[in-house]
N, C-alpha and C. Protein backbone atom coordinates (compact mmCIF):
# COMPACT_ATOMS: atom_id res chain seq x y z
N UNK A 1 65.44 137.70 -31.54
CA UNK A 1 65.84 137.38 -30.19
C UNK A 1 64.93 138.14 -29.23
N UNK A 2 64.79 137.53 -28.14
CA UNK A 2 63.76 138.35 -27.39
C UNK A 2 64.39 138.44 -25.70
N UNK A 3 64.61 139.54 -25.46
CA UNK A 3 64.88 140.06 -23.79
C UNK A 3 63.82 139.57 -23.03
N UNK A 4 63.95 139.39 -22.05
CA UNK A 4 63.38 139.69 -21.11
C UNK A 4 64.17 140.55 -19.39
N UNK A 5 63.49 140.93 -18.93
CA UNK A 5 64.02 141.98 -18.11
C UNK A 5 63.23 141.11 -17.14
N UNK A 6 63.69 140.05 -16.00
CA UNK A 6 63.84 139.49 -14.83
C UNK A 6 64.14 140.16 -13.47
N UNK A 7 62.99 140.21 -12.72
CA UNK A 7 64.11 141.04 -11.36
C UNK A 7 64.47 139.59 -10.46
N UNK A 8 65.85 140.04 -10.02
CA UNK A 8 66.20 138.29 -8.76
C UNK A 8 64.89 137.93 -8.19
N UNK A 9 63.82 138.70 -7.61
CA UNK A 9 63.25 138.27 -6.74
C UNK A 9 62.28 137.28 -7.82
N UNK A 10 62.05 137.83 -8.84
CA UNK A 10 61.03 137.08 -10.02
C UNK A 10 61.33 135.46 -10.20
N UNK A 11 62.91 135.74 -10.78
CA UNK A 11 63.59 134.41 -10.68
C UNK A 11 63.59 133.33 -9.57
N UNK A 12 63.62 134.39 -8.66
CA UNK A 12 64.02 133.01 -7.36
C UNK A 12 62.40 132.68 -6.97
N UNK A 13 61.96 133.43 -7.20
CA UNK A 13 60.27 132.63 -6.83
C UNK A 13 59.99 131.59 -8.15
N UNK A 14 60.23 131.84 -9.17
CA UNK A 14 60.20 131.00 -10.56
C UNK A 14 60.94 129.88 -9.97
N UNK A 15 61.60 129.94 -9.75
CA UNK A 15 62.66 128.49 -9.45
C UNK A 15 62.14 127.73 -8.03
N UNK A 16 61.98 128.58 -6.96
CA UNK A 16 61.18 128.17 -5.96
C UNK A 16 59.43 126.82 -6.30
N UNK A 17 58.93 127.98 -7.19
CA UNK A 17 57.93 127.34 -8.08
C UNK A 17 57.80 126.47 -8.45
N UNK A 18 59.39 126.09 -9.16
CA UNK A 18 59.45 124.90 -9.99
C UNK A 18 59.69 123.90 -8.80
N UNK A 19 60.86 124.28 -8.33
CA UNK A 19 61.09 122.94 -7.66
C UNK A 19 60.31 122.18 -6.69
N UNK A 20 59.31 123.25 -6.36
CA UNK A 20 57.62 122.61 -5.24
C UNK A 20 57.12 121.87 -6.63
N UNK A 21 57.14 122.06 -7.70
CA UNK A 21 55.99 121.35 -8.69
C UNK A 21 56.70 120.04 -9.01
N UNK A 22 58.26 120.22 -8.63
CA UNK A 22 58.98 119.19 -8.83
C UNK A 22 58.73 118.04 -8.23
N UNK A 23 59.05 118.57 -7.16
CA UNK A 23 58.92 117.29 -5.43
C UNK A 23 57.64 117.00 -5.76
N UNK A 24 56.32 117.28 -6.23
CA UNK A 24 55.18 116.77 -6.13
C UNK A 24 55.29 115.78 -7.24
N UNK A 25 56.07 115.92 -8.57
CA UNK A 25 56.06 114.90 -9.20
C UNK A 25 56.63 113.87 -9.24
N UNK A 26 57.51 113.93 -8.23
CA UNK A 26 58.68 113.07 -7.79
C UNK A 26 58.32 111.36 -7.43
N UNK A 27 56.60 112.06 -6.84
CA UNK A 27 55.97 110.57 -6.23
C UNK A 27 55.54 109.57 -7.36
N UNK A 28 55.61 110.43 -8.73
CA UNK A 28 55.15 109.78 -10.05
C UNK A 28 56.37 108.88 -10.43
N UNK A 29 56.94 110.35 -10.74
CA UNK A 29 58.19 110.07 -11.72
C UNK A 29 59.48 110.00 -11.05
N UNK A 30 59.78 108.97 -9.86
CA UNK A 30 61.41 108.83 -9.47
C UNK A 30 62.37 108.95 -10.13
N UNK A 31 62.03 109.01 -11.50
CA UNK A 31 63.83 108.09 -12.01
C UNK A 31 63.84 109.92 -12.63
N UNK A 32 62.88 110.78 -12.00
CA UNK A 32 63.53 112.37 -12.91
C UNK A 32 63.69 113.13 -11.74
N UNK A 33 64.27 112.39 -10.14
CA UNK A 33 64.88 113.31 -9.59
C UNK A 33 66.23 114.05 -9.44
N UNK A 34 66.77 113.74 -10.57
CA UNK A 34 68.26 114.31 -10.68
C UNK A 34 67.92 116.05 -11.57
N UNK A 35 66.73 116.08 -12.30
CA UNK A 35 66.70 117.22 -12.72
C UNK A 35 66.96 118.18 -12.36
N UNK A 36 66.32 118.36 -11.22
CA UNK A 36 66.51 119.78 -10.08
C UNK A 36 67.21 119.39 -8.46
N UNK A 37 68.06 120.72 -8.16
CA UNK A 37 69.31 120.13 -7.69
C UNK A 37 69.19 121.87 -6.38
N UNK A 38 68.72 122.09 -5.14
CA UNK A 38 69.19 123.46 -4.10
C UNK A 38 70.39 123.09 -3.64
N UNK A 39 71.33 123.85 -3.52
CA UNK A 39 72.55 123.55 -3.14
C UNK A 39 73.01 124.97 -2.12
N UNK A 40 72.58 125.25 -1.11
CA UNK A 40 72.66 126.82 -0.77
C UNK A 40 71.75 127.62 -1.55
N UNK A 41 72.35 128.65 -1.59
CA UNK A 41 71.69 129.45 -2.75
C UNK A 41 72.22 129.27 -4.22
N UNK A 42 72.32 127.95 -4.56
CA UNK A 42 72.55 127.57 -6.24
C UNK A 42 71.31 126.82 -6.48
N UNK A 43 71.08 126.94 -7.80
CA UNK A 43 69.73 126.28 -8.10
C UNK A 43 70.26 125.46 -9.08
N UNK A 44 70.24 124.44 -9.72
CA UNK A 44 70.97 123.79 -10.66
C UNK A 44 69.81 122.95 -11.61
N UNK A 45 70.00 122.52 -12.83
CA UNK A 45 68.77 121.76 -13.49
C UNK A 45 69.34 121.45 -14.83
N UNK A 46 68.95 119.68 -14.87
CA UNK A 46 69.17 119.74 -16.27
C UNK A 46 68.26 118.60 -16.94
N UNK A 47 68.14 118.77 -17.82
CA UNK A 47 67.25 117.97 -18.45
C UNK A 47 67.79 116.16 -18.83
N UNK A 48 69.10 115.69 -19.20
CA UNK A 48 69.49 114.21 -19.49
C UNK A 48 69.36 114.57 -20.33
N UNK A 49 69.00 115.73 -21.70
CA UNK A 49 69.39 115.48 -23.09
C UNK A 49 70.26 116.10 -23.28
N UNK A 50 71.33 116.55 -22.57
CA UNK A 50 72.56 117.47 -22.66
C UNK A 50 72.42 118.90 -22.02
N UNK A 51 71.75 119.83 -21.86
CA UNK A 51 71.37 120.73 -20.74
C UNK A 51 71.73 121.09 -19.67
N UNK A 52 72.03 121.90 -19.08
CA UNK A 52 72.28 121.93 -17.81
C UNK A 52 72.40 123.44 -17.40
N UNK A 53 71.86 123.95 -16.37
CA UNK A 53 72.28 125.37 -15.98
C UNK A 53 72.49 125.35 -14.41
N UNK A 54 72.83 126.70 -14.23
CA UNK A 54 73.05 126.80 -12.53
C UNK A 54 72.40 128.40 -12.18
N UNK A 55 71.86 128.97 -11.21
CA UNK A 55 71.77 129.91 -11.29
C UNK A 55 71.65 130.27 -9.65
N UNK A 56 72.62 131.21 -9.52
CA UNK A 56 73.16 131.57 -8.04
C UNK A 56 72.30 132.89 -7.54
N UNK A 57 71.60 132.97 -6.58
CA UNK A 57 71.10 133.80 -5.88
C UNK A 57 72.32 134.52 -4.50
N UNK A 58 72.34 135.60 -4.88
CA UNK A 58 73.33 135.68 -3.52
C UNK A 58 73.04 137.34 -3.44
N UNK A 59 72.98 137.91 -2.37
CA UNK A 59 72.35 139.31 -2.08
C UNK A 59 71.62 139.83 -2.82
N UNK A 60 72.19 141.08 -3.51
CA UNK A 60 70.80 141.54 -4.71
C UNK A 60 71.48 140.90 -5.90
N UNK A 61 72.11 139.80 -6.46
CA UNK A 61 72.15 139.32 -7.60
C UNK A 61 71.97 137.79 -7.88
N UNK A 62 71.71 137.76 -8.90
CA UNK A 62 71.54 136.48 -9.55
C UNK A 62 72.50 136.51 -10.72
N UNK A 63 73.46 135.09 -10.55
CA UNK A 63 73.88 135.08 -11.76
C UNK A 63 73.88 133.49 -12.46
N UNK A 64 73.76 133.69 -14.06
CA UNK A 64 72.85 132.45 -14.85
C UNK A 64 74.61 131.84 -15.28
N UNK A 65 74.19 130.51 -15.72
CA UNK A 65 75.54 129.91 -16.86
C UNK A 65 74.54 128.39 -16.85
N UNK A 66 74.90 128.50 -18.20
CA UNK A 66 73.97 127.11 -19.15
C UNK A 66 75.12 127.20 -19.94
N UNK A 67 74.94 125.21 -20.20
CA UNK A 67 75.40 125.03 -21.11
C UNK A 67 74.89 123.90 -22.08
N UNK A 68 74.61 123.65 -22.84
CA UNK A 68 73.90 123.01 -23.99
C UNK A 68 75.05 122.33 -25.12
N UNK A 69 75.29 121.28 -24.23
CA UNK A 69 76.35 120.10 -25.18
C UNK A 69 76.06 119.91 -26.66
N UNK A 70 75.20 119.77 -27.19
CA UNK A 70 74.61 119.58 -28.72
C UNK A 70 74.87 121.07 -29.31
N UNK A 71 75.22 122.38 -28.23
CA UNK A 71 75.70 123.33 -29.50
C UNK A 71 77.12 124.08 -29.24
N UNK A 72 77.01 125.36 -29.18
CA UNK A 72 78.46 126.25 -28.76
C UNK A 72 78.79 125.94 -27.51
N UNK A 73 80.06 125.10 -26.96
CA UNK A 73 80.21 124.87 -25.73
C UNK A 73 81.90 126.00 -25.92
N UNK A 74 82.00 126.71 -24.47
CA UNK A 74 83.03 127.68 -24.28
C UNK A 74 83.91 126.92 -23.33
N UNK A 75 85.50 126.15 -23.16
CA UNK A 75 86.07 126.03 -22.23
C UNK A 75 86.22 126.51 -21.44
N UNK A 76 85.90 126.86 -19.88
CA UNK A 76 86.41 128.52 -19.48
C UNK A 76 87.55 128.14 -18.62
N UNK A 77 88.66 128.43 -19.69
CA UNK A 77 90.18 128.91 -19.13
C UNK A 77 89.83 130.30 -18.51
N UNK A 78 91.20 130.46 -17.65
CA UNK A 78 90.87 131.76 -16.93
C UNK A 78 91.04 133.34 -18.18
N UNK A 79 91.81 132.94 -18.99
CA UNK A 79 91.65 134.10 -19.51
C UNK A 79 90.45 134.69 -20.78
N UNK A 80 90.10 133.37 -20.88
CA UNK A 80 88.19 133.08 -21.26
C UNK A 80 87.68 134.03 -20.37
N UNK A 81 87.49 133.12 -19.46
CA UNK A 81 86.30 134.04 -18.63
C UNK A 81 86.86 135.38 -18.21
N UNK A 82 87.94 135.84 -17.81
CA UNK A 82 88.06 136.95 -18.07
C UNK A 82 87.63 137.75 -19.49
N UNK A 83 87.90 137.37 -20.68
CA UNK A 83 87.18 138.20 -21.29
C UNK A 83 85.44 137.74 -21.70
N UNK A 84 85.06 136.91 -21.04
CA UNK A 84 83.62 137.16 -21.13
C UNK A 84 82.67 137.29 -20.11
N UNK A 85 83.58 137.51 -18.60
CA UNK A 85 83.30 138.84 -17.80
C UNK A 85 83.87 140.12 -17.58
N UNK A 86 84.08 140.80 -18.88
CA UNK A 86 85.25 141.51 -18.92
C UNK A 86 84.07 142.94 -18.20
N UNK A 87 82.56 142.51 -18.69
CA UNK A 87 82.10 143.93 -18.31
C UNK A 87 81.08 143.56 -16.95
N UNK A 88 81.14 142.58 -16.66
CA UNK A 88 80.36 142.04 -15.73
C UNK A 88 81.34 143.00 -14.02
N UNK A 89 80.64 143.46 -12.90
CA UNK A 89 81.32 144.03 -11.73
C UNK A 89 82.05 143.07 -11.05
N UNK A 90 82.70 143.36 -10.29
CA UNK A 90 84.30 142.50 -9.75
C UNK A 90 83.25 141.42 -9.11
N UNK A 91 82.22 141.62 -7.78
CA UNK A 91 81.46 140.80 -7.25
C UNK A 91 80.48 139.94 -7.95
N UNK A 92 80.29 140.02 -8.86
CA UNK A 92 79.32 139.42 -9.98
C UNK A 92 80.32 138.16 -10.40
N UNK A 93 81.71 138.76 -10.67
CA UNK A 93 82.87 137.54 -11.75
C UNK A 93 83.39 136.46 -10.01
N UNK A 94 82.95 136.95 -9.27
CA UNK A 94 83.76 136.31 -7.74
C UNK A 94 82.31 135.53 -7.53
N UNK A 95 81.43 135.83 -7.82
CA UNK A 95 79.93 134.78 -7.78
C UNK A 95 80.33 133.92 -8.14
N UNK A 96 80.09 133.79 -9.91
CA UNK A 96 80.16 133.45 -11.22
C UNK A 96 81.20 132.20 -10.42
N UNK A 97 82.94 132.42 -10.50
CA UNK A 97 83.63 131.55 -10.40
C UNK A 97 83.82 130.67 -9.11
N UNK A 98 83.63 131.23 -7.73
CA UNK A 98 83.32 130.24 -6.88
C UNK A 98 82.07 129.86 -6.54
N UNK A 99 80.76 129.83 -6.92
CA UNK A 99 79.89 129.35 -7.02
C UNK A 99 79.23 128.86 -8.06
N UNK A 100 78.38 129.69 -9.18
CA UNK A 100 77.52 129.18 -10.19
C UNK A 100 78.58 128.65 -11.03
N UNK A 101 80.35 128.74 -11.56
CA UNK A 101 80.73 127.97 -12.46
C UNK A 101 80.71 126.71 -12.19
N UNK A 102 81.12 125.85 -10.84
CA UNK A 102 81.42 124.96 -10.21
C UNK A 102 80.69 123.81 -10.52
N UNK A 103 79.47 124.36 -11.09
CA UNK A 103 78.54 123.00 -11.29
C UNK A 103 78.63 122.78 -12.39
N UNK A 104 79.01 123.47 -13.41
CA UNK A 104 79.53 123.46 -14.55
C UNK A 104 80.54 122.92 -15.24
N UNK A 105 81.07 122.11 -14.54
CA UNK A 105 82.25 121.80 -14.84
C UNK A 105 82.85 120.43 -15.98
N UNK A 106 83.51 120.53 -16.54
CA UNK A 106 83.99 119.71 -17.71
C UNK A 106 85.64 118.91 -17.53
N UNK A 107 85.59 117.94 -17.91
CA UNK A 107 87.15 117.34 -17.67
C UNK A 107 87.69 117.44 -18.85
N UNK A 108 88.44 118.81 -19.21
CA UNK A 108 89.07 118.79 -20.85
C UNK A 108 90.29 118.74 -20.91
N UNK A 109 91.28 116.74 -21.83
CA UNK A 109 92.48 117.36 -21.84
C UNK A 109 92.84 116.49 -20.34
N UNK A 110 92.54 116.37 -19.25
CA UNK A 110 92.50 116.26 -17.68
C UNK A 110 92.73 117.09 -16.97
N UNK A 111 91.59 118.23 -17.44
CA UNK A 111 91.83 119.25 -16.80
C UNK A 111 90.38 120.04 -16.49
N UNK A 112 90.46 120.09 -15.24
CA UNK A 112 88.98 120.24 -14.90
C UNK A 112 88.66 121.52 -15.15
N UNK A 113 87.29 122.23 -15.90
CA UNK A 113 87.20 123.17 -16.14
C UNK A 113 85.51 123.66 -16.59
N UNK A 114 85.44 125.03 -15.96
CA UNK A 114 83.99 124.86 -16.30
C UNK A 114 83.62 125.19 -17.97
N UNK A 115 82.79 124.66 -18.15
CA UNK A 115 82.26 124.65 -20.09
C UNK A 115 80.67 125.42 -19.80
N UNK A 116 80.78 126.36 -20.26
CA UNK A 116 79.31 127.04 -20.41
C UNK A 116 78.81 126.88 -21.62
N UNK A 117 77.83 127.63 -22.51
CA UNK A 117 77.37 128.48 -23.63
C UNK A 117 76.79 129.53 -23.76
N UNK A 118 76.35 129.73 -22.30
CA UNK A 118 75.94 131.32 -22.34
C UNK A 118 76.13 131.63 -20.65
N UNK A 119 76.20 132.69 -20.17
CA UNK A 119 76.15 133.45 -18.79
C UNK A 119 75.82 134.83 -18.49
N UNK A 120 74.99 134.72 -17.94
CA UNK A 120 74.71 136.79 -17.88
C UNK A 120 74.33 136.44 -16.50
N UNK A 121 73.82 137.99 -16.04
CA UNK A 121 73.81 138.27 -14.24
C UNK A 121 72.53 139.48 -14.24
């Protein structure tokens, strides 16, 4: 497995990056403007082969949640995500759930809910 150590500002220029390289391909390729998605400070992207992430910029943090349908998908009931922000700071889990989970979201059961597979900050 391999870390990498990201600072926000790295990320949000990476994503900035992308999405200028995006709009330029846009004039090619129309039918792939649903990939990339600014929503405020949410960045959202997914590929159409099951993919999808969100990643929230908001003061000094960034926080990530992907989820990848073809493997480990997590329901996140509330007492889910409580324990898999159990070590994450109070303002980080108040990001996380009214912003970056939101795009995330799954109808399980009829019950709307966000489905990740991974999230860190």
């Amino acid at each position: 497995m391999f870390i990498y150590n990201y600072t926000k500002k790295q990320l949000q220029k990476g994503c900035i990056r992308a999405s200028i390289a995006h709009a330029i391909m846009m004039n090619s390729y129309p039918e792939l403007s649903f990939e990339q998605l600014w929503d405020g400070f949410n960045y959202s992207i997914q590929d159409g082969e099951g993919t999808r992430g969100t990643l929230s910029f908001y003061n000094n943090y960034c926080v990530i949640a992907i989820r990848h349908d073809h493997g480990r998908v997590i329901q996140c009931k509330q007492e889910i995500l409580n324990q898999l922000f159990k070590d994450f700071p109070n303002e980080i889990i108040e990001l996380a759930q009214s912003e970056t989970l939101q795009y995330l979201l799954e109808n399980v059961d009829g019950n709307i809910t966000p489905a990740i597979s991974i999230a860190c900050w």
